[in-house]
Protein backbone atom coordinates (compact mmCIF):
# COMPACT_ATOMS: atom_id res chain seq x y z
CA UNK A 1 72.46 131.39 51.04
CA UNK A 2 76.32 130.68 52.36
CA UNK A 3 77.20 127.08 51.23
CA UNK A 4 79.83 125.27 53.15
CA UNK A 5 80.87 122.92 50.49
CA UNK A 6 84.02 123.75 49.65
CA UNK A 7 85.36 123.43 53.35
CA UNK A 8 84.97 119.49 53.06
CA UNK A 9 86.66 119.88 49.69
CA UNK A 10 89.54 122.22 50.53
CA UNK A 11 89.84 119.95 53.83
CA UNK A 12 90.45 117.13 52.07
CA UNK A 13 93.01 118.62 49.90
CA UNK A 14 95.13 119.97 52.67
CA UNK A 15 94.57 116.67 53.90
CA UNK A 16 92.90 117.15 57.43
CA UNK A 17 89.95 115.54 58.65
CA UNK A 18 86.69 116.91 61.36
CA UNK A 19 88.63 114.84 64.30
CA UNK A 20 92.35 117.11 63.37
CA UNK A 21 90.00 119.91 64.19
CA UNK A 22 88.50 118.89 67.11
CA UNK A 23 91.16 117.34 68.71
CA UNK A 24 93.68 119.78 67.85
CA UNK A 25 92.90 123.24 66.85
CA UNK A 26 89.40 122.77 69.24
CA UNK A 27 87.20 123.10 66.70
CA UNK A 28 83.44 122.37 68.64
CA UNK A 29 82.06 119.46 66.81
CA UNK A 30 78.42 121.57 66.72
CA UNK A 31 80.27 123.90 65.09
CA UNK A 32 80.95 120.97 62.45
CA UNK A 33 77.32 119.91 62.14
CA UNK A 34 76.35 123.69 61.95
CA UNK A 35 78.51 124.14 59.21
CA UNK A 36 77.79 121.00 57.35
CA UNK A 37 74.36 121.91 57.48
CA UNK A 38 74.98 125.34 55.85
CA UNK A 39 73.76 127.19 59.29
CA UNK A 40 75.02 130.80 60.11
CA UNK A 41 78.52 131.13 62.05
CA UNK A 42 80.64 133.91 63.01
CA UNK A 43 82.93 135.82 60.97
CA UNK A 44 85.97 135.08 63.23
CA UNK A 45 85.30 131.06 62.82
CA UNK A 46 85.71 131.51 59.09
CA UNK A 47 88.60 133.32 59.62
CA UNK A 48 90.22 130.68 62.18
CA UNK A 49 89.22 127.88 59.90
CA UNK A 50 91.21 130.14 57.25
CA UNK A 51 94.12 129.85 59.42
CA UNK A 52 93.99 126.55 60.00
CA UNK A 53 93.95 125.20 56.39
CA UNK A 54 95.66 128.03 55.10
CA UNK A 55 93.18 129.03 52.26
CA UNK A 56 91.24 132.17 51.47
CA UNK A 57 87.49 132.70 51.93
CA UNK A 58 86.68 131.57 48.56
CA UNK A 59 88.33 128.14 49.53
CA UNK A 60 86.13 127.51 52.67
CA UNK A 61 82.43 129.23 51.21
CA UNK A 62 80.18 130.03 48.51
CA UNK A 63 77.34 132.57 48.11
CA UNK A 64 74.37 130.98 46.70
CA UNK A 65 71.45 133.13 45.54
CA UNK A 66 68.35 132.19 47.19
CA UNK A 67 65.21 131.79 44.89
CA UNK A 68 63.45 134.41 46.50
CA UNK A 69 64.84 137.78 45.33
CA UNK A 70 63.48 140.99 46.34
């Protein structure tokens, strides 16, 4: 499983908040929700929301291993 938790952390850090994103780098606020609910998104948001704050993957994500391996 992808965890988003670190976004709200590194966000915080950098010091911007949901509304800098949606009212200036047009960040969809379902895009939010989907990420504070750990839902999939695309590769490029990741990467915009990497631009944004400035940060690398590892800043924004976490792989969690699900309990059902293989």
């Amino acid at each position: 499983m992808i965890k988003y938790d670190r976004l709200w952390v590194t966000m915080q850090q950098k010091g911007i908040t949901q509304y800098d994103l949606y009212t200036h780098h047009n960040i969809n606020r379902s895009l939010l929700d989907r990420l504070r609910n750990n839902k999939n998104v695309e590769i490029n948001t990741i990467d915009r929301l990497c631009n944004i704050l400035q940060c690398r993957v590892e800043e924004i994500m976490e792989h969690v291993p699900d309990d059902n391996r293989f």
